[in-house]
C-alpha atoms as a PDB file:
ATOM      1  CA  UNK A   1       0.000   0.000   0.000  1.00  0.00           C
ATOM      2  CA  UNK A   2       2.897   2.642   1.099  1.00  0.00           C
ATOM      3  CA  UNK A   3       4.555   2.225  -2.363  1.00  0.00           C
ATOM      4  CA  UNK A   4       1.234   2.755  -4.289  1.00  0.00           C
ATOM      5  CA  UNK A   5       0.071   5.451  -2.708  1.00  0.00           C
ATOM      6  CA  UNK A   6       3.660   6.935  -3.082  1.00  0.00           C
ATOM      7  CA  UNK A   7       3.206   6.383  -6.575  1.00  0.00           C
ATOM      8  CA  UNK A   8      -0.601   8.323  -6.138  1.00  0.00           C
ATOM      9  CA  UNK A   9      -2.876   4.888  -7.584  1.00  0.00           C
ATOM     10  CA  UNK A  10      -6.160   5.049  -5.539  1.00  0.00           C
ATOM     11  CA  UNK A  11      -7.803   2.143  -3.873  1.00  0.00           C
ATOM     12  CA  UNK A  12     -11.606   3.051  -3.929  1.00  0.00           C
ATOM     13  CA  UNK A  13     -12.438   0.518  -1.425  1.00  0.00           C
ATOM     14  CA  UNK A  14      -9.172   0.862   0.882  1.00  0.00           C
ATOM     15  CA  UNK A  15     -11.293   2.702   3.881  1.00  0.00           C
ATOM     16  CA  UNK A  16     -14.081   0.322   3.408  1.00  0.00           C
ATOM     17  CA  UNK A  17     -11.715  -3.284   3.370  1.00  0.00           C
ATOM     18  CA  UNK A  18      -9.368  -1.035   6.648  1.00  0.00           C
ATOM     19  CA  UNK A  19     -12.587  -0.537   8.843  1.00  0.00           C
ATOM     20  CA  UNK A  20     -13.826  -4.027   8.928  1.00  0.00           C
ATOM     21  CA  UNK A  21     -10.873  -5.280  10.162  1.00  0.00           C
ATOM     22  CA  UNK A  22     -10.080  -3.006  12.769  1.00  0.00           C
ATOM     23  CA  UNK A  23     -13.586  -2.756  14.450  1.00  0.00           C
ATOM     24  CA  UNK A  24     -13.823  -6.720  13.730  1.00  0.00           C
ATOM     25  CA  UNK A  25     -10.463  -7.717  15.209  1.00  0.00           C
ATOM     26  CA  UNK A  26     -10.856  -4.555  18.006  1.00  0.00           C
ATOM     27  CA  UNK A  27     -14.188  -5.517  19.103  1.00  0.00           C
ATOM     28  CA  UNK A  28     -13.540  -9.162  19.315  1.00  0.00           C
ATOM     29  CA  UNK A  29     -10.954  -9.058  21.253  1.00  0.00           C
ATOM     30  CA  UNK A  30     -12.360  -6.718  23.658  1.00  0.00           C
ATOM     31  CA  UNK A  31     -13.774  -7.104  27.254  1.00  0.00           C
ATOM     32  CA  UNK A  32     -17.223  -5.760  25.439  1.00  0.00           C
ATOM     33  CA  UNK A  33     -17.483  -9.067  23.511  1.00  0.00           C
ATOM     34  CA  UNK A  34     -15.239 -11.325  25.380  1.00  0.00           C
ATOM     35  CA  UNK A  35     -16.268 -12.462  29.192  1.00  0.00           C
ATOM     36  CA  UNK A  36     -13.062 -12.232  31.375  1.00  0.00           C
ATOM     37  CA  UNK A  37     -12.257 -16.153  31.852  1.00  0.00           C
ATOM     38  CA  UNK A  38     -11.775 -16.083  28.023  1.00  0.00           C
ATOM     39  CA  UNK A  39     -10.234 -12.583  27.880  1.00  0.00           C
ATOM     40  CA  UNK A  40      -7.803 -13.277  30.504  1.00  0.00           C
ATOM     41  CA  UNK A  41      -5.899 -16.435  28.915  1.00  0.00           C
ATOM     42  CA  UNK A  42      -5.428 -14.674  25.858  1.00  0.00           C
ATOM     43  CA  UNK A  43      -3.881 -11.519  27.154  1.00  0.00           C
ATOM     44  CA  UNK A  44      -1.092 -13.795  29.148  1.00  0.00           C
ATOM     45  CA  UNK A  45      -0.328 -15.658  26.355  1.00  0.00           C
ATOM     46  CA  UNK A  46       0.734 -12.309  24.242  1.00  0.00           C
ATOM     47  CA  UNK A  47       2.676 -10.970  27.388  1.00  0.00           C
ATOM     48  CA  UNK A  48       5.251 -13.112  26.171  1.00  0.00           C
ATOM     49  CA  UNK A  49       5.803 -10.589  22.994  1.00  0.00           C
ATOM     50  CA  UNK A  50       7.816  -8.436  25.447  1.00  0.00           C
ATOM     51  CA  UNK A  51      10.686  -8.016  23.240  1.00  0.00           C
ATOM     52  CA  UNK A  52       8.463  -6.306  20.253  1.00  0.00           C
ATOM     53  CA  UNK A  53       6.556  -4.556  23.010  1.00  0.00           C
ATOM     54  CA  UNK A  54       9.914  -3.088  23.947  1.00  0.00           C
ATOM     55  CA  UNK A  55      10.898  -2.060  21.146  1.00  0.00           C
ATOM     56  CA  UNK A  56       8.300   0.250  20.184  1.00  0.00           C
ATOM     57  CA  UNK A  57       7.922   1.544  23.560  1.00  0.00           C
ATOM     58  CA  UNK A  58      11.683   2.887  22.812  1.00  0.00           C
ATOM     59  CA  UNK A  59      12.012   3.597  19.153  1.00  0.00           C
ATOM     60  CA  UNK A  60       8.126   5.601  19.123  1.00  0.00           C
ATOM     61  CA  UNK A  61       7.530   6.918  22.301  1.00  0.00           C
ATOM     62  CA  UNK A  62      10.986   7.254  23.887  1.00  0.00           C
ATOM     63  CA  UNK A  63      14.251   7.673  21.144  1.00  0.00           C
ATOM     64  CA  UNK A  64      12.572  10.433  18.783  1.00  0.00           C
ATOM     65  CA  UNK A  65      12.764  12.927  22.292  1.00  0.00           C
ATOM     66  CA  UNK A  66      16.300  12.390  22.815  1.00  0.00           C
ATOM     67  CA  UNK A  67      20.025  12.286  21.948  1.00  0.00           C
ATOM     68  CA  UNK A  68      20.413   8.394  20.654  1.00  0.00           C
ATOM     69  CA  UNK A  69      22.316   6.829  18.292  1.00  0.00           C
ATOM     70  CA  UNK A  70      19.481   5.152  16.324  1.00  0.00           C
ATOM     71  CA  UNK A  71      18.197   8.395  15.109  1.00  0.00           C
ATOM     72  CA  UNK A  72      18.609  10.075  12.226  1.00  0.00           C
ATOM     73  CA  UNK A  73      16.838  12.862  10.156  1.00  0.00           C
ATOM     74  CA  UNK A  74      17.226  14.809   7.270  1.00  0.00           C
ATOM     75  CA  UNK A  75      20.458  16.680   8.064  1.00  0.00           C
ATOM     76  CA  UNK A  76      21.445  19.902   8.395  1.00  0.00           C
ATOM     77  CA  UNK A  77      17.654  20.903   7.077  1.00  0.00           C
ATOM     78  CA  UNK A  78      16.508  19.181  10.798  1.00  0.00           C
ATOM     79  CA  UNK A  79      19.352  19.521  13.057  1.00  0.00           C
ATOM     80  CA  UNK A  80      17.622  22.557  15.118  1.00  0.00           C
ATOM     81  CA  UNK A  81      13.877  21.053  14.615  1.00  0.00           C
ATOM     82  CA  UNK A  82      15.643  17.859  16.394  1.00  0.00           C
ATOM     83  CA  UNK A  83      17.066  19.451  18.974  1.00  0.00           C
ATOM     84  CA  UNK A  84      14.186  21.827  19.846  1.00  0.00           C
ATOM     85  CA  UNK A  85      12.156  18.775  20.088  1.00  0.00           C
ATOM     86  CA  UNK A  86      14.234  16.939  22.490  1.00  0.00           C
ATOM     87  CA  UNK A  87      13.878  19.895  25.024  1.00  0.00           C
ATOM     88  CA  UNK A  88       9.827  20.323  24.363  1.00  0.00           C
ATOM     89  CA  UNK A  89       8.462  18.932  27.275  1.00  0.00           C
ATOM     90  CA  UNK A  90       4.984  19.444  26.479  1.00  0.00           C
ATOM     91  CA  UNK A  91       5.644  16.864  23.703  1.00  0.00           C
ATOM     92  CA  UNK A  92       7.492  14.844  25.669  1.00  0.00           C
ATOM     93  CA  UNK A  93       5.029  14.650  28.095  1.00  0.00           C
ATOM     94  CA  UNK A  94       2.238  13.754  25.434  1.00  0.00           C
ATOM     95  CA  UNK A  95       4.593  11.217  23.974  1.00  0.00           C
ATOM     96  CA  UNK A  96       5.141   9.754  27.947  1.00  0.00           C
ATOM     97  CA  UNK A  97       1.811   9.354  28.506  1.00  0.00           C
ATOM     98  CA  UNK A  98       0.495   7.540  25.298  1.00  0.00           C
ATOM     99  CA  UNK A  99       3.378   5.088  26.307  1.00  0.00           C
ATOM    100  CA  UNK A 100       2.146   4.708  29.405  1.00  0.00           C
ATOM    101  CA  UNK A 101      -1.320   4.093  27.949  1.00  0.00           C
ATOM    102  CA  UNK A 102       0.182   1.373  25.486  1.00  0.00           C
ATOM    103  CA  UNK A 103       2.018  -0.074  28.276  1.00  0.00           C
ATOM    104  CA  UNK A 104      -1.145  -0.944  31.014  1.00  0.00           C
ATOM    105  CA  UNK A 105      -4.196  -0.973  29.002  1.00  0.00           C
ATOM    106  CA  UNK A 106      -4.666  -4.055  27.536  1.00  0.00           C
ATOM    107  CA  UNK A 107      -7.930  -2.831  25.923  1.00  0.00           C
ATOM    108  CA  UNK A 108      -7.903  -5.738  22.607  1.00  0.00           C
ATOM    109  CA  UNK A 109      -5.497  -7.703  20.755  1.00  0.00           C
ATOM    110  CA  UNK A 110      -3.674  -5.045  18.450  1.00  0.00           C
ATOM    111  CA  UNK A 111      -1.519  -5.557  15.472  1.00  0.00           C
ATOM    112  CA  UNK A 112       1.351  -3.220  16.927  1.00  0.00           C
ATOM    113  CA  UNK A 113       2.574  -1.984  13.666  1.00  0.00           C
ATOM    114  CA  UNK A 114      -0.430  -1.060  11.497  1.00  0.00           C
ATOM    115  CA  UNK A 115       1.272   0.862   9.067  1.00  0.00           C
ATOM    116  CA  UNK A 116       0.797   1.368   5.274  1.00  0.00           C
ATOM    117  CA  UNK A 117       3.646  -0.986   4.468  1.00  0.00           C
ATOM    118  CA  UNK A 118       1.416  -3.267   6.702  1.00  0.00           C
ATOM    119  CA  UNK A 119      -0.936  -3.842   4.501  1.00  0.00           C
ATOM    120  CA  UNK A 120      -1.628  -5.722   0.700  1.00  0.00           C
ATOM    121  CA  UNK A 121      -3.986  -3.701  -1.491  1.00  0.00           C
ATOM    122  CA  UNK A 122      -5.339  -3.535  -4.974  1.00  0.00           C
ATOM    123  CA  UNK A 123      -8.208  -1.584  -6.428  1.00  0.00           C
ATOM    124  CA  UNK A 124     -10.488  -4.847  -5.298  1.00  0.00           C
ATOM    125  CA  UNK A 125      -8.848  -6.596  -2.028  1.00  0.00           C
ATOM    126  CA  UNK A 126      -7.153  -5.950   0.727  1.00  0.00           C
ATOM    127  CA  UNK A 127      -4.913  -7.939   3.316  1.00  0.00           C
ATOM    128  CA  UNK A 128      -3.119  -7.290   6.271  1.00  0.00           C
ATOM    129  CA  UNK A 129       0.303  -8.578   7.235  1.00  0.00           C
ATOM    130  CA  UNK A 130       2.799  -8.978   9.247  1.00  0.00           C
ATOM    131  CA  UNK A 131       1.608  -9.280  12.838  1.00  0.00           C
ATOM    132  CA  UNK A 132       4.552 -10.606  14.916  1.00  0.00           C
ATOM    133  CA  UNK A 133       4.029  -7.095  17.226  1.00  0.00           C
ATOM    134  CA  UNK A 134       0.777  -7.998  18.141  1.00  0.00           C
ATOM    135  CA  UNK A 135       0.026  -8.157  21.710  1.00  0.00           C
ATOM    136  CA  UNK A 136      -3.438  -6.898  24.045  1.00  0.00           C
ATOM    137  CA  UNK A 137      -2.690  -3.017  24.370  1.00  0.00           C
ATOM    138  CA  UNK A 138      -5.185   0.090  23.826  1.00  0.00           C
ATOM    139  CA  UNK A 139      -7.518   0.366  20.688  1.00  0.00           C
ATOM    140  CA  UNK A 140      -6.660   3.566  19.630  1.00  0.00           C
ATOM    141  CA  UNK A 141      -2.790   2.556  18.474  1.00  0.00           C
ATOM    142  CA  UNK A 142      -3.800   0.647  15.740  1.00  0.00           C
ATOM    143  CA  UNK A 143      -6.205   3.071  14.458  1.00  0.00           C
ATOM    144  CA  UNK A 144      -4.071   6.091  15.073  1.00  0.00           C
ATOM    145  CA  UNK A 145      -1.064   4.082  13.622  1.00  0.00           C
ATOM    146  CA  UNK A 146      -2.922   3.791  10.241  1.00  0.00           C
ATOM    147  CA  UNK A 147      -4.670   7.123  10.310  1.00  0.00           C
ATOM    148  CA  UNK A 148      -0.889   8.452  11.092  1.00  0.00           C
ATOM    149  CA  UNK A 149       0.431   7.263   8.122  1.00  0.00           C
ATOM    150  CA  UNK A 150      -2.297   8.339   5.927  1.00  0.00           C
ATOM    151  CA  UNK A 151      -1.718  11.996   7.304  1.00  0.00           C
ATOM    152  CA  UNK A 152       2.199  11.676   6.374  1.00  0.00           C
ATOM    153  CA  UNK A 153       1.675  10.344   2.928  1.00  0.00           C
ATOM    154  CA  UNK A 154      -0.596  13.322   2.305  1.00  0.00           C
ATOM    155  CA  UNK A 155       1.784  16.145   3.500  1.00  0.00           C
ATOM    156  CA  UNK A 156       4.598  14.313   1.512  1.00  0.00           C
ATOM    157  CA  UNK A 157       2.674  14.180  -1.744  1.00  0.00           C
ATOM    158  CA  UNK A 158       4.236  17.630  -2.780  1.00  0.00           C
ATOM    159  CA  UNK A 159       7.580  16.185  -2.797  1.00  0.00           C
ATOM    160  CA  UNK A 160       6.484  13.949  -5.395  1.00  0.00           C
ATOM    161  CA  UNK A 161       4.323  16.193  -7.534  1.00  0.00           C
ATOM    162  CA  UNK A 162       5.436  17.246 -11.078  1.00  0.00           C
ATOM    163  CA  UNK A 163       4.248  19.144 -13.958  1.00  0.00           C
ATOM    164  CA  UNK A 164       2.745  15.764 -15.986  1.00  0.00           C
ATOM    165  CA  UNK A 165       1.811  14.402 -12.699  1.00  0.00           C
ATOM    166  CA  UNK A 166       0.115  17.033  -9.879  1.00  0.00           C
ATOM    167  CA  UNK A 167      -1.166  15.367  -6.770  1.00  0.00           C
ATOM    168  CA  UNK A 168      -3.463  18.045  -5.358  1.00  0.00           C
ATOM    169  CA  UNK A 169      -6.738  15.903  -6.279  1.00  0.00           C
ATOM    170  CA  UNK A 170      -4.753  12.843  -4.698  1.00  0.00           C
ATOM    171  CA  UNK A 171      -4.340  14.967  -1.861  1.00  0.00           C
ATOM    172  CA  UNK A 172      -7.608  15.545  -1.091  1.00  0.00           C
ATOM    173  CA  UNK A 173      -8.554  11.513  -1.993  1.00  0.00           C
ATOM    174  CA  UNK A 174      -6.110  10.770   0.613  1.00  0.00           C
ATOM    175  CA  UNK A 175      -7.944  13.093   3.334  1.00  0.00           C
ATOM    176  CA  UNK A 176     -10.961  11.979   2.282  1.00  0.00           C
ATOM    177  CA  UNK A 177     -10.001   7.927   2.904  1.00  0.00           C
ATOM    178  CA  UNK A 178      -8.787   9.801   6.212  1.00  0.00           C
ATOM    179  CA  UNK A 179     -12.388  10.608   7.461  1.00  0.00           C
ATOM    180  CA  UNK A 180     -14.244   7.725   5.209  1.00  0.00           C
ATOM    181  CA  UNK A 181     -11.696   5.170   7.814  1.00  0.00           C
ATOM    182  CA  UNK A 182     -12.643   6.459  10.832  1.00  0.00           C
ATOM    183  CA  UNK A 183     -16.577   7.266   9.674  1.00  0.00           C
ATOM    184  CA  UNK A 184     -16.909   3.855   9.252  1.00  0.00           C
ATOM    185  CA  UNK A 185     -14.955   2.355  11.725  1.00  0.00           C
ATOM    186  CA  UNK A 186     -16.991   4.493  14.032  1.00  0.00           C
ATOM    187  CA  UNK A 187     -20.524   2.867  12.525  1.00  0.00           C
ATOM    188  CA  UNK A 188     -18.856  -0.592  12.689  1.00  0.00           C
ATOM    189  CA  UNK A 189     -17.784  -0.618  16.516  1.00  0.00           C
ATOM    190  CA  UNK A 190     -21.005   0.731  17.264  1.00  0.00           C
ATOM    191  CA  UNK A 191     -22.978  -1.576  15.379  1.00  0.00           C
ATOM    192  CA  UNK A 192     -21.234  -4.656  16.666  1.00  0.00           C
ATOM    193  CA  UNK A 193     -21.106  -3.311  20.260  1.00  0.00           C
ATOM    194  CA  UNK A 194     -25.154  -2.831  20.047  1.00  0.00           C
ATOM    195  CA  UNK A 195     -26.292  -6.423  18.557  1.00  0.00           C
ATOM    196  CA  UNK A 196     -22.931  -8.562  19.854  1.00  0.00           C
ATOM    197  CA  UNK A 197     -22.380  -7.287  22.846  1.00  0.00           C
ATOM    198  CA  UNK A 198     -21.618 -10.697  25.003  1.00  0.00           C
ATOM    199  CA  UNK A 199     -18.305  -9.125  27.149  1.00  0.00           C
ATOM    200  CA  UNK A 200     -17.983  -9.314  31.042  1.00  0.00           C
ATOM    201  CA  UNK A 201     -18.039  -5.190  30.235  1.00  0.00           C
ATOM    202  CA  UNK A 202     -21.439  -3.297  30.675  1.00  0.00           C
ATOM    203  CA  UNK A 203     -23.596  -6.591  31.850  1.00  0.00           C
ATOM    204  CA  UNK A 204     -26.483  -6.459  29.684  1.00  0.00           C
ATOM    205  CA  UNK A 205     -28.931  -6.903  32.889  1.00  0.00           C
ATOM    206  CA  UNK A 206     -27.283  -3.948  34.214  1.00  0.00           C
ATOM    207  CA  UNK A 207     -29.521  -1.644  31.339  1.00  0.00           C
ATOM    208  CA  UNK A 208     -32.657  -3.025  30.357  1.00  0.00           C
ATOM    209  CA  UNK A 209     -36.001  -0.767  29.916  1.00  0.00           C
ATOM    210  CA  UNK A 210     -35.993   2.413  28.206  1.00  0.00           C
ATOM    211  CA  UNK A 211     -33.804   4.766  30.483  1.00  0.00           C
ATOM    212  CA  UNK A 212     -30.888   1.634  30.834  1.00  0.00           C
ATOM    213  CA  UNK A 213     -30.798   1.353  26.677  1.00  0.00           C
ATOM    214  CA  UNK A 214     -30.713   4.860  26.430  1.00  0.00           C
ATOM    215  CA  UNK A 215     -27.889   5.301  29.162  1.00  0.00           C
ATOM    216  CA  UNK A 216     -25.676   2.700  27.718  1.00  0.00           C
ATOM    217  CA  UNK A 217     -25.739   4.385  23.936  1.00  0.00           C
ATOM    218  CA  UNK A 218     -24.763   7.245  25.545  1.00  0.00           C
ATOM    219  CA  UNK A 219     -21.911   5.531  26.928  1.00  0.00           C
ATOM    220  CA  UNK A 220     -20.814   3.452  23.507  1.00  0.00           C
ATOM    221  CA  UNK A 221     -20.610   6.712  22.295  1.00  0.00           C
ATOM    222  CA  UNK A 222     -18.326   8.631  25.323  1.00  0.00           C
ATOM    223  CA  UNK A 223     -16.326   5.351  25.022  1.00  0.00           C
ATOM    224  CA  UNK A 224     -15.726   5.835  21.030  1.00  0.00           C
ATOM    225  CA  UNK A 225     -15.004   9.509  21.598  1.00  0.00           C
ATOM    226  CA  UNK A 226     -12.289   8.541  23.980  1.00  0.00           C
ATOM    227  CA  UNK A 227     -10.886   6.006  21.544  1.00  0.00           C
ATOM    228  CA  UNK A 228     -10.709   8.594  19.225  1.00  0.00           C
ATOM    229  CA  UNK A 229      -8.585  10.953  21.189  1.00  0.00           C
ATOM    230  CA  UNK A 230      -6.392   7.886  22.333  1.00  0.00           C
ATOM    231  CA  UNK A 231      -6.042   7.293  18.061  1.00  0.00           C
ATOM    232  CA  UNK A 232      -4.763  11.066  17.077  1.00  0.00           C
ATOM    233  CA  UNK A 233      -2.181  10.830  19.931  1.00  0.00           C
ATOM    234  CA  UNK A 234      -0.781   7.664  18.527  1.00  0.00           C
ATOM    235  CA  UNK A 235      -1.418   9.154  15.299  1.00  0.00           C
ATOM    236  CA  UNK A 236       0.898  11.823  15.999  1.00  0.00           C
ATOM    237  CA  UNK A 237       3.349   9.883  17.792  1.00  0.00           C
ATOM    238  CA  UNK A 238       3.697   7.170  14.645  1.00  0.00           C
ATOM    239  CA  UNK A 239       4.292  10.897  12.352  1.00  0.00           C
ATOM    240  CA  UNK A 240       7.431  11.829  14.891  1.00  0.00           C
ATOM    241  CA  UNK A 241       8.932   8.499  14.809  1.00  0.00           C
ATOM    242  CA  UNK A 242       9.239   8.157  11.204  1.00  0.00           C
ATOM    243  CA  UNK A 243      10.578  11.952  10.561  1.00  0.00           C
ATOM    244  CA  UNK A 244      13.431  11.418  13.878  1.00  0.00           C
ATOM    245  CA  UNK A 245      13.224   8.222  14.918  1.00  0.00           C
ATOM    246  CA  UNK A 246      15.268   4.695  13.815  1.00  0.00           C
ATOM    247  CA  UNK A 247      13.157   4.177  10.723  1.00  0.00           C
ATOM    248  CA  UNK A 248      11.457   6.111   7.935  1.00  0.00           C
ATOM    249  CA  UNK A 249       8.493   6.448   5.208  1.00  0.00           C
ATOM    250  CA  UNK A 250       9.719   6.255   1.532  1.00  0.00           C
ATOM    251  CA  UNK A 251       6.755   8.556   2.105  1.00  0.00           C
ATOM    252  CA  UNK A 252       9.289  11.028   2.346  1.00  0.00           C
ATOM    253  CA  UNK A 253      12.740   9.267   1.965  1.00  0.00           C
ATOM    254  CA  UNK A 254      11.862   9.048  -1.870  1.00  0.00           C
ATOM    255  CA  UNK A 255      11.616  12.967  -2.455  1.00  0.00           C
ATOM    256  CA  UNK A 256      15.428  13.581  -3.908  1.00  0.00           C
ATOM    257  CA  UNK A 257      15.295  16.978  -2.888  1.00  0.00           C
ATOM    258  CA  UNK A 258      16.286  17.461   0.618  1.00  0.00           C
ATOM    259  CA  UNK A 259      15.281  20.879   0.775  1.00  0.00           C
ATOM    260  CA  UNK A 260      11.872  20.153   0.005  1.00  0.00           C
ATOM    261  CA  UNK A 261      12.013  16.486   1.872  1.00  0.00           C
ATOM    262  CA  UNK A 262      12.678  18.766   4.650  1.00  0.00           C
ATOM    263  CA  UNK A 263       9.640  21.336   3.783  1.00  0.00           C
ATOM    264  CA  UNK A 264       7.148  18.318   3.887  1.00  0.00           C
ATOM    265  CA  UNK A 265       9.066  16.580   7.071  1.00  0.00           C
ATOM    266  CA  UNK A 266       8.268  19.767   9.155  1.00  0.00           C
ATOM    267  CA  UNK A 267       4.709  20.331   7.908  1.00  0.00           C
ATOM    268  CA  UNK A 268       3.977  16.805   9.181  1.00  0.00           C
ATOM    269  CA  UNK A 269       6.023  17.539  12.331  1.00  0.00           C
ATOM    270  CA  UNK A 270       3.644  20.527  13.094  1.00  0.00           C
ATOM    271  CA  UNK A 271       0.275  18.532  12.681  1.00  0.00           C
ATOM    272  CA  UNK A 272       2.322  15.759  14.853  1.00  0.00           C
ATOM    273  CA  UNK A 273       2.508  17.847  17.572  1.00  0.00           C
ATOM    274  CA  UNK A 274      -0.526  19.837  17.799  1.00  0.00           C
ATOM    275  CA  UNK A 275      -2.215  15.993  17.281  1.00  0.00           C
ATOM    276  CA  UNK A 276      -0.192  14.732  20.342  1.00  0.00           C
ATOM    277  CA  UNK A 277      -0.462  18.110  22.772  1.00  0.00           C
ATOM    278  CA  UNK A 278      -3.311  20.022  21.536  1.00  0.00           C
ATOM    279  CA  UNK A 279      -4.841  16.677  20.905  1.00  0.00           C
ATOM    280  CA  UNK A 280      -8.902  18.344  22.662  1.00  0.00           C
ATOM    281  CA  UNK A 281      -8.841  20.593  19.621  1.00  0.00           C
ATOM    282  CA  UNK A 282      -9.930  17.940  17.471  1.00  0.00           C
ATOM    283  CA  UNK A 283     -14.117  17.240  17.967  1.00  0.00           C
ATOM    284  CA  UNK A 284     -14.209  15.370  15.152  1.00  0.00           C
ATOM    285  CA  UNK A 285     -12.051  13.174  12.102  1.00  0.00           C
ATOM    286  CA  UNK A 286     -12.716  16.068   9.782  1.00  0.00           C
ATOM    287  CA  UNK A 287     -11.134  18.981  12.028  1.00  0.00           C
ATOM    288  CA  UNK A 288      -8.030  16.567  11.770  1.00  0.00           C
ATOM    289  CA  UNK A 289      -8.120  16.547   7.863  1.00  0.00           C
ATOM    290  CA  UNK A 290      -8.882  20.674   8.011  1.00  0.00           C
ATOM    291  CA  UNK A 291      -5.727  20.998  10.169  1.00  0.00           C
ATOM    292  CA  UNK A 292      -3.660  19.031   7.284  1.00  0.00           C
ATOM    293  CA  UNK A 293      -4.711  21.078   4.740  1.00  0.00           C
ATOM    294  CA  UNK A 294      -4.097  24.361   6.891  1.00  0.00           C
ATOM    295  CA  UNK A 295      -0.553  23.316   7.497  1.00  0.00           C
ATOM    296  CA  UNK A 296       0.397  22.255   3.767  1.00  0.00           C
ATOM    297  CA  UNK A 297      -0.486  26.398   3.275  1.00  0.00           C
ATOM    298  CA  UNK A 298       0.832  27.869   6.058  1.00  0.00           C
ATOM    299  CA  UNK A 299       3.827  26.292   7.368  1.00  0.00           C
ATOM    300  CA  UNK A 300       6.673  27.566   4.083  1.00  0.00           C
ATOM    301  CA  UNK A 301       9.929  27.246   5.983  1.00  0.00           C
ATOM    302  CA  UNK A 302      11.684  25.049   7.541  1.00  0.00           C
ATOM    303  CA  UNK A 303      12.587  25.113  11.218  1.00  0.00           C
ATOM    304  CA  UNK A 304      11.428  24.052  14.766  1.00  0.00           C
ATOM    305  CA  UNK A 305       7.562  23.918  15.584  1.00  0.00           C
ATOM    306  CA  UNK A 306       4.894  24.678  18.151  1.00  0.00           C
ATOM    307  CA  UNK A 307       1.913  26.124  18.814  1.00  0.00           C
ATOM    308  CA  UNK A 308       2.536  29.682  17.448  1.00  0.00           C
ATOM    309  CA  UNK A 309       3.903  28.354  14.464  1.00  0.00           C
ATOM    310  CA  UNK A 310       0.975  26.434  13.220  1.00  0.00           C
ATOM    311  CA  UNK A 311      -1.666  29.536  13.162  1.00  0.00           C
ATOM    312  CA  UNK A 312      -4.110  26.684  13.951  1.00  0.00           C
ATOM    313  CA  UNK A 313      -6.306  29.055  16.349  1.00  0.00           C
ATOM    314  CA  UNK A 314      -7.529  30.692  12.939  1.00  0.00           C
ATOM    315  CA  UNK A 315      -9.238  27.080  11.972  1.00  0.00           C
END
């Protein structure tokens, strides 16, 4: 998938094929569909991926805030975005707590590495691979992880634009797959949690008549909106990694120019933060997609990022 979209080839069903499997493998796996005594058996058996759990705690949510020898970046564009990052410790912060949240919430078996080179796509079918990081940890990472990625590959699509070959209608394809994934994933969840809902989690006897029905929708939807926060954290966090971490997106490692490499890496650096600190000014998937856009036009130079330089009170 990374490499085709790199290459701008749409995959008209790509949201569609993407939100089936994450609300069916999310849901399943969850204390809302599983009772504990089944639940618990499977969580200790994935404990045992420690060493892949390790790793990402370290090379996502720890290495990208430091000095370490596994990172690298797009040098010298970068060298003064790095090391304003390593002393921001509002994004360090945001980036210690979502670890702490993968860490102890073992909310449903997740893949662990949900990323566009993660998945098998055509125009027709699509297949996800590569699981050997999977382990029980909190919802949101896997969405947030593909979502993530999706939000990269659109702010590096100017890198790869020419004359016979403009990607500003990709662009917008992309966004719109963006809030199509998590639309639908959304429905999905919701629909499975309301007719399936057979987990130790919410006891069904706990909610019957009227006012207990109308109570616990309220709930599936508080619990969804905190999944979704939880998602553009991670989404965020899976942005830094790949821009100043161990390892990259041909995303971006593909753009030959380094000057504009670097324009693109900073734009997505931006959104990554204001995702992972700011992460309560984004109601809904399609504030996310306006803040995209607003950053492709309104971050021009390259150069360390916060708050003030994003403009994104103006949205």
């Amino acid at each position: 998938m990374r490499r085709g979209l790199v290459q701008g080839i749409r995959y008209p069903r790509l949201a569609e094929h993407v939100s089936d499997y994450l609300a069916g493998t999310l849901y399943a796996t969850s204390d809302l569909a599983l009772p504990a005594s089944k639940k618990r058996p499977l969580v200790a058996a994935f404990t045992a991926n420690d060493a892949l759990c390790r790793l990402t705690e370290d090379v996502i949510f720890t290495q990208p805030y430091m000095t370490h020898p596994h990172n690298r970046w797009t040098s010298p564009q970068l060298d003064a975005t790095a090391k304003a990052v390593q002393s921001d410790t509002a994004w360090k912060l945001a980036a210690s707590r979502l670890k702490l949240k993968f860490m102890a919430s073992p909310e449903a078996l997740i893949h662990g590495d949900l990323h566009t080179g993660s998945i098998m796509v055509t125009e027709t079918d699509t297949r996800v691979i590569d699981p050997e990081f999977a382990f029980f940890g909190p919802m949101g990472f896997d969405v947030g992880a593909i979502i993530g990625n999706l939000l990269l590959n659109y702010l590096s699509q100017d890198g790869h634009a020419t004359e016979d070959h403009p990607r500003d209608a990709y662009q917008d394809w992309v966004l719109e797959t963006v809030e199509d994934l998590w639309t639908l994933f959304r429905a999905k969840f919701l629909h499975l949690w309301r007719t399936s809902g057979e987990g130790d989690a919410y006891p069904a006897a706990l909610f019957s008549g009227p006012d207990g029905t109308a109570c616990l929708e309220t709930e599936r939807r508080v619990y969804l909106d905190r999944l979704f926060v939880d998602a553009l954290g991670y989404a965020g966090a899976k942005i830094t990694r790949r821009i100043l971490g161990l390892a990259h997106n041909i995303d971006l490692e593909k753009i030959a120019d380094p000057d504009m490499r670097a324009l693109c890496e900073t734009r997505c650096l931006a959104l990554a933060r204001s995702l992972m600190v700011e992460t309560g000014r984004y109601p809904t998937i399609k504030s996310v997609t306006e803040a995209a856009r607003h950053v492709r036009r309104t971050v021009n130079a390259v150069g360390p990022v916060d708050k003030r330089g994003l403009g994104l009170d103006a949205l």
